[in-house]
N, C-alpha and C. Protein backbone atom coordinates (compact mmCIF):
# COMPACT_ATOMS: atom_id res chain seq x y z
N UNK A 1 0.82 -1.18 0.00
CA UNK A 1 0.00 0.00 0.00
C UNK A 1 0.87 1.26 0.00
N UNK A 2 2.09 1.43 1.07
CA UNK A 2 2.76 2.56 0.89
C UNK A 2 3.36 2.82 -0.85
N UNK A 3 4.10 2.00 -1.50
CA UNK A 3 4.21 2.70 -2.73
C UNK A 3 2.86 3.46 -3.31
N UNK A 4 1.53 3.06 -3.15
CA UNK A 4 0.64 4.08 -3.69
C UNK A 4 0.46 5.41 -3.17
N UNK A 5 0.11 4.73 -2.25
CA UNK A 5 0.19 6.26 -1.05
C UNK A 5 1.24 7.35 -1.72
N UNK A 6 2.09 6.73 -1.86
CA UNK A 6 3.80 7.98 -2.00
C UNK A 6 3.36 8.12 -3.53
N UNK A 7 2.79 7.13 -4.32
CA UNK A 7 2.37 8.10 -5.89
C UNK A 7 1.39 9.05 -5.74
N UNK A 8 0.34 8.52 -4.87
CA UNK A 8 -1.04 9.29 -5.07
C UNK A 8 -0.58 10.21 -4.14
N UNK A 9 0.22 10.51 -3.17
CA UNK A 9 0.55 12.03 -2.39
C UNK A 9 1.41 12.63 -3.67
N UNK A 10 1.98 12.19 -4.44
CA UNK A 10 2.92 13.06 -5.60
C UNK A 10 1.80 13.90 -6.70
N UNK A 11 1.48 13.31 -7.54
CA UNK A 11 0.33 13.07 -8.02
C UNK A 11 -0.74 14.40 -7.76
N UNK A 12 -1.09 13.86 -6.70
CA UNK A 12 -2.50 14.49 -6.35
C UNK A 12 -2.44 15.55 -4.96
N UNK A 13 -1.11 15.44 -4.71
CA UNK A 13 -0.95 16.58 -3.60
C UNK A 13 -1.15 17.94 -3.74
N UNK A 14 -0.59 18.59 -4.76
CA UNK A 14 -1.13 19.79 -5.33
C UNK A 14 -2.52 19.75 -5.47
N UNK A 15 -3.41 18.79 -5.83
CA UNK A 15 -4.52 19.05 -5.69
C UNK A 15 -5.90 19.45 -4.90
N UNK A 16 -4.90 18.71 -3.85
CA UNK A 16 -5.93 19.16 -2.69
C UNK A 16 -5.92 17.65 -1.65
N UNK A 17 -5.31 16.49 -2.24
CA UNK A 17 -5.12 15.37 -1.30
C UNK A 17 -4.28 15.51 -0.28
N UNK A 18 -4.53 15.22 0.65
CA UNK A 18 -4.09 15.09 1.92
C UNK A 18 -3.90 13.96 2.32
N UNK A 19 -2.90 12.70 2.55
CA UNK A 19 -2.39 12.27 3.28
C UNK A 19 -2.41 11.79 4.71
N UNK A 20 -2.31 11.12 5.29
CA UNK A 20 -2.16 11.06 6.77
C UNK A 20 -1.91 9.30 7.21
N UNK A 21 -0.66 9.14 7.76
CA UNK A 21 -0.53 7.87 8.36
C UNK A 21 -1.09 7.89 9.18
N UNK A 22 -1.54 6.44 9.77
CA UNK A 22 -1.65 6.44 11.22
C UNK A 22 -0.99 5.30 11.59
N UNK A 23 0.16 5.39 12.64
CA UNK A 23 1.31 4.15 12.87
C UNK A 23 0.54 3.60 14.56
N UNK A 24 0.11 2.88 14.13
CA UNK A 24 -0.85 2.13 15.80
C UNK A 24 -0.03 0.74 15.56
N UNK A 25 1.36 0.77 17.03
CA UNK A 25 2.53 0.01 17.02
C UNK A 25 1.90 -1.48 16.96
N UNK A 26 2.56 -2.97 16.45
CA UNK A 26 1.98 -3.92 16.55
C UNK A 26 3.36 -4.66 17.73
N UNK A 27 3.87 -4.30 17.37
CA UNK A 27 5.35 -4.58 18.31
C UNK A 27 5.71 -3.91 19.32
N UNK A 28 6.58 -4.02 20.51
CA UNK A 28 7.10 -2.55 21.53
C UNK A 28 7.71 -2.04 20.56
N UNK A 29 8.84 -2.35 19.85
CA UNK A 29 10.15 -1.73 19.02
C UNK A 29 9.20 -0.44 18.60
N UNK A 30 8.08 -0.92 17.83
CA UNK A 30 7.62 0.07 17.31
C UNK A 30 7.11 1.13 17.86
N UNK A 31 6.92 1.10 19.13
CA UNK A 31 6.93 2.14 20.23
C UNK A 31 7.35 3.57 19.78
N UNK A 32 8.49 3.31 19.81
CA UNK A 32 9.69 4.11 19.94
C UNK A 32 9.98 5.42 18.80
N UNK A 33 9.68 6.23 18.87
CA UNK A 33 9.57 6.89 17.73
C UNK A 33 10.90 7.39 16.88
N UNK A 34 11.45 7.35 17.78
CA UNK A 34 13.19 7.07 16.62
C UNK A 34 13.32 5.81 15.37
N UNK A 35 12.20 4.85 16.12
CA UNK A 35 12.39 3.59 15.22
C UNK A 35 10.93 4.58 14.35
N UNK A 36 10.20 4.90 14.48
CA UNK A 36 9.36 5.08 13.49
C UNK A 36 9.96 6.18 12.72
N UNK A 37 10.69 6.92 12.78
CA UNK A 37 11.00 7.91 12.16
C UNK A 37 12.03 7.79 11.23
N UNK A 38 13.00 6.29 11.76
CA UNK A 38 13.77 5.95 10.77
C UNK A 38 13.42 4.79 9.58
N UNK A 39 11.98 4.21 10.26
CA UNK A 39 11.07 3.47 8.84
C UNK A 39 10.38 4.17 8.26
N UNK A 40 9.73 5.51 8.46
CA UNK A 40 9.53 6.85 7.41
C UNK A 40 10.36 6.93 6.31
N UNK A 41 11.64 7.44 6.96
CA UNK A 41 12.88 7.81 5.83
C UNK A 41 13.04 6.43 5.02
N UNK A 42 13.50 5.11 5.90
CA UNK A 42 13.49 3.98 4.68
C UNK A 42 12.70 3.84 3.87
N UNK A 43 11.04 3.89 3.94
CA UNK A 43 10.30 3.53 3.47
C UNK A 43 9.69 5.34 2.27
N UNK A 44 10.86 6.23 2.29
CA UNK A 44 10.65 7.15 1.09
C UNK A 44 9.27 7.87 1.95
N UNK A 45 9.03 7.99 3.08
CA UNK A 45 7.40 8.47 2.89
C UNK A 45 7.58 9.79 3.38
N UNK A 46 6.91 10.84 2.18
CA UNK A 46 6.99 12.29 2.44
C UNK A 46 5.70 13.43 2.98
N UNK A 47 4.99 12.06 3.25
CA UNK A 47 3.60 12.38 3.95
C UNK A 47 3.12 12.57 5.70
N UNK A 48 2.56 13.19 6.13
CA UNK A 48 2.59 13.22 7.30
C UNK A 48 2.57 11.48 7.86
N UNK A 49 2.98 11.26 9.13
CA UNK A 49 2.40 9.92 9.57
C UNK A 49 2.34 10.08 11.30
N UNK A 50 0.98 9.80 11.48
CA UNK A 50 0.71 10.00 12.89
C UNK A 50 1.22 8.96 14.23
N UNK A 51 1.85 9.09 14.97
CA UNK A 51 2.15 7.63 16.00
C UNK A 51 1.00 7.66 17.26
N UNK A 52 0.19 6.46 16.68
CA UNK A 52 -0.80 6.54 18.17
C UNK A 52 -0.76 5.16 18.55
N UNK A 53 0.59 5.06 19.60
CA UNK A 53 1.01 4.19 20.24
C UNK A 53 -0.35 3.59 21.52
N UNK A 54 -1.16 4.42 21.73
CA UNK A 54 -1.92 4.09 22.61
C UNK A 54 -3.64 3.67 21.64
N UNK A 55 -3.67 3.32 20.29
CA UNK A 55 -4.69 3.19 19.63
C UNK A 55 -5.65 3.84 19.60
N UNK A 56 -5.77 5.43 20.20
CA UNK A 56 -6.74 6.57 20.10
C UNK A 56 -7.39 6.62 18.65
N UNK A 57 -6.77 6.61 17.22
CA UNK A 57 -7.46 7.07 16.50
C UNK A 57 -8.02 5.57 15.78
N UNK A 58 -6.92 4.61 15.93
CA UNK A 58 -7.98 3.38 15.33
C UNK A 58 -9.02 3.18 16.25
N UNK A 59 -9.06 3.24 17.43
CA UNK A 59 -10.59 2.90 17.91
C UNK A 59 -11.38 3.84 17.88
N UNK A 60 -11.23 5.17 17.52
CA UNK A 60 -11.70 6.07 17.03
C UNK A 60 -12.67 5.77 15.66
N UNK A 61 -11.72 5.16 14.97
CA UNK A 61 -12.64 4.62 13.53
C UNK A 61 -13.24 3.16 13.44
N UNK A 62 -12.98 2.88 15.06
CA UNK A 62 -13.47 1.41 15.20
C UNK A 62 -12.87 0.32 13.90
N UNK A 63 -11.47 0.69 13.74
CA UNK A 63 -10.59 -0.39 12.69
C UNK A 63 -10.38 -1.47 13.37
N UNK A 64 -10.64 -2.35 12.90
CA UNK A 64 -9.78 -4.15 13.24
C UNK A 64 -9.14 -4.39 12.45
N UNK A 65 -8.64 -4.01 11.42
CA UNK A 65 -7.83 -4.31 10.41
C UNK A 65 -6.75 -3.51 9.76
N UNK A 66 -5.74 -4.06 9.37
CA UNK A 66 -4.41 -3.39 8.89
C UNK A 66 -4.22 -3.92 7.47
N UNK A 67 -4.12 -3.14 6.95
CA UNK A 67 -4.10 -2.30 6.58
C UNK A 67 -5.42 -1.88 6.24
N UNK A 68 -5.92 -1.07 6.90
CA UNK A 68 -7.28 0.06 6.32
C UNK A 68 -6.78 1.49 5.68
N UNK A 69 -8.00 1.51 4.91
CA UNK A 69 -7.77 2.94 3.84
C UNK A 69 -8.89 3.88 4.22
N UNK A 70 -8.95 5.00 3.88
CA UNK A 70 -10.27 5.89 4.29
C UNK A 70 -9.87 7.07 3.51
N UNK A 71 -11.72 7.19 2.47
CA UNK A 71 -11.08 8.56 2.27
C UNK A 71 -12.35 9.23 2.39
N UNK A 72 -11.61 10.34 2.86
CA UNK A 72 -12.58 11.56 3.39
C UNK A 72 -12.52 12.78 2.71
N UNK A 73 -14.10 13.28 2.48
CA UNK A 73 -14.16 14.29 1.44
C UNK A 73 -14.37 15.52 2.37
N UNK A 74 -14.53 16.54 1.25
CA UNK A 74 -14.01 17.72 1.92
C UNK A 74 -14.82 18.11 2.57
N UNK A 75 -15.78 17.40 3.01
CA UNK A 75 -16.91 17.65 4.29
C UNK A 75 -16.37 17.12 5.50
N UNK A 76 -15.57 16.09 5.43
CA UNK A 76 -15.41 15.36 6.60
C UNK A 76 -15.95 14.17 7.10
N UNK A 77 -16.56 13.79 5.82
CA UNK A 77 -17.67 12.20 5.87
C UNK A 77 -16.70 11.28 5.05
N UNK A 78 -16.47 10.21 5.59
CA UNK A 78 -16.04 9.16 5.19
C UNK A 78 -17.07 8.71 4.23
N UNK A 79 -16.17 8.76 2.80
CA UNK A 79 -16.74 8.01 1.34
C UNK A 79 -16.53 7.09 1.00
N UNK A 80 -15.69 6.24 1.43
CA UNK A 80 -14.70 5.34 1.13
C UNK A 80 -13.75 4.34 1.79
N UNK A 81 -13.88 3.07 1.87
CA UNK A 81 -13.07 2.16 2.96
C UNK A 81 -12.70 1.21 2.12
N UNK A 82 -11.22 1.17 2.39
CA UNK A 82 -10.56 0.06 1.59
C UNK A 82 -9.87 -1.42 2.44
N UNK A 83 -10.59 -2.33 2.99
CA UNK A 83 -9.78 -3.43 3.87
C UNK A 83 -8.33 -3.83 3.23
N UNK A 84 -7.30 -4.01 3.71
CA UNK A 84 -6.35 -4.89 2.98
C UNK A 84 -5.52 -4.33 1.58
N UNK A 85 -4.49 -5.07 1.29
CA UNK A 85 -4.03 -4.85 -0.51
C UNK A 85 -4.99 -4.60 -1.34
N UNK A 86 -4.39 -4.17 -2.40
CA UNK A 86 -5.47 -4.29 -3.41
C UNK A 86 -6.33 -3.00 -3.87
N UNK A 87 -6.94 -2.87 -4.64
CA UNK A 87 -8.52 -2.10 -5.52
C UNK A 87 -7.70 -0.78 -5.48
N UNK A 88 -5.90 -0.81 -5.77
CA UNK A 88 -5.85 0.53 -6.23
C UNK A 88 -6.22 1.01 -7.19
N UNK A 89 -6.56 0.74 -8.33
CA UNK A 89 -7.17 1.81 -9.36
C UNK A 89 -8.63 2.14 -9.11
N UNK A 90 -9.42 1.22 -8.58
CA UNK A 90 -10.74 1.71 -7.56
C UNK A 90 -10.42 3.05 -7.02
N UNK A 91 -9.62 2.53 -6.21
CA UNK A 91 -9.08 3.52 -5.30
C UNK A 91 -8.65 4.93 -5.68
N UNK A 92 -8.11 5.09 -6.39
CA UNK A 92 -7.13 6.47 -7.14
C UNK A 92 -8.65 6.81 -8.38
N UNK A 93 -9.99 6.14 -8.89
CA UNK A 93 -11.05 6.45 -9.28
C UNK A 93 -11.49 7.09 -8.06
N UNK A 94 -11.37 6.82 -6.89
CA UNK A 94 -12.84 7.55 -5.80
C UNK A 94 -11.79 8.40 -5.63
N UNK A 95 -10.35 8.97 -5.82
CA UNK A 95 -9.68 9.88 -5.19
C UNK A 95 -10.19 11.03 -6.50
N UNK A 96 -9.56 10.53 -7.58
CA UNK A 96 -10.14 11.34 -8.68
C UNK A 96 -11.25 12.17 -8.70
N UNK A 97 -12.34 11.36 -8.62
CA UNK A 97 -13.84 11.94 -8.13
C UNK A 97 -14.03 12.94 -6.98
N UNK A 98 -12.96 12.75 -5.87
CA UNK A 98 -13.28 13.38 -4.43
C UNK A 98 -12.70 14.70 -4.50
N UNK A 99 -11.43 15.01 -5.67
CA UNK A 99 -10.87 15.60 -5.66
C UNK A 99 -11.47 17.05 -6.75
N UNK A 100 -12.18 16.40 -7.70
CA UNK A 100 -12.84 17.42 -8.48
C UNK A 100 -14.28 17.75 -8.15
N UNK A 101 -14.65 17.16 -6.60
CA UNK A 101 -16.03 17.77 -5.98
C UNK A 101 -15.54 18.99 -5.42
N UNK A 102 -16.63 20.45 -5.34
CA UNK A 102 -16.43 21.57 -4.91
C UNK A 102 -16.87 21.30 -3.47
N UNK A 103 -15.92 22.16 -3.15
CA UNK A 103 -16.20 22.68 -1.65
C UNK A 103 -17.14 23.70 -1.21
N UNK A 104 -18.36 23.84 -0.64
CA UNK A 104 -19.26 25.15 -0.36
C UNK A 104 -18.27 26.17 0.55
């Protein structure tokens, strides 16, 4: 999933896409935010990425699953949920669409 992410933030960042990790640790190591900050840089990612070591925002979206996708339009309503690998060109279609809806 991250190689898309890092096209579709290239891509579509000027446009108005926004980005946002959310790193909810599965390991202690991953705790540690030196270790997350140095799998950012390995992993090329020039997008924000959030560390919620204490699972605030996944139980927030009530996620059970990893990799989840979400995209949210410029209202703030979730349009879109992606479980798992997979349905990127789905995917980069509902970004397309979300991206040329006007904002009031």
């Amino acid at each position: 999933m991250i190689p898309s992410l890092r096209e579709w933030h290239e891509i579509y960042g000027e446009q108005g896409l926004v980005i946002i990790g959310n790193h909810y640790p599965e390991f202690s190591h991953e705790r540690d935010l030196d270790n997350l900050i140095e799998a950012v840089k390995e992993l090329e990612i020039s997008y924000p990425i959030a560390q919620d070591n204490d699972g605030k925002t996944w139980s927030a979206y009530n996620n059970r699953y990893w990799p989840t996708l979400y995209l949210i339009d410029k209202q703030g309503v979730i349009r879109y949920v992606h479980i798992g690998e997979g349905a990127y060109p789905e995917t980069e279609v509902v970004i397309q669409k979300l991206l040329i809806e006007s904002y009031p």
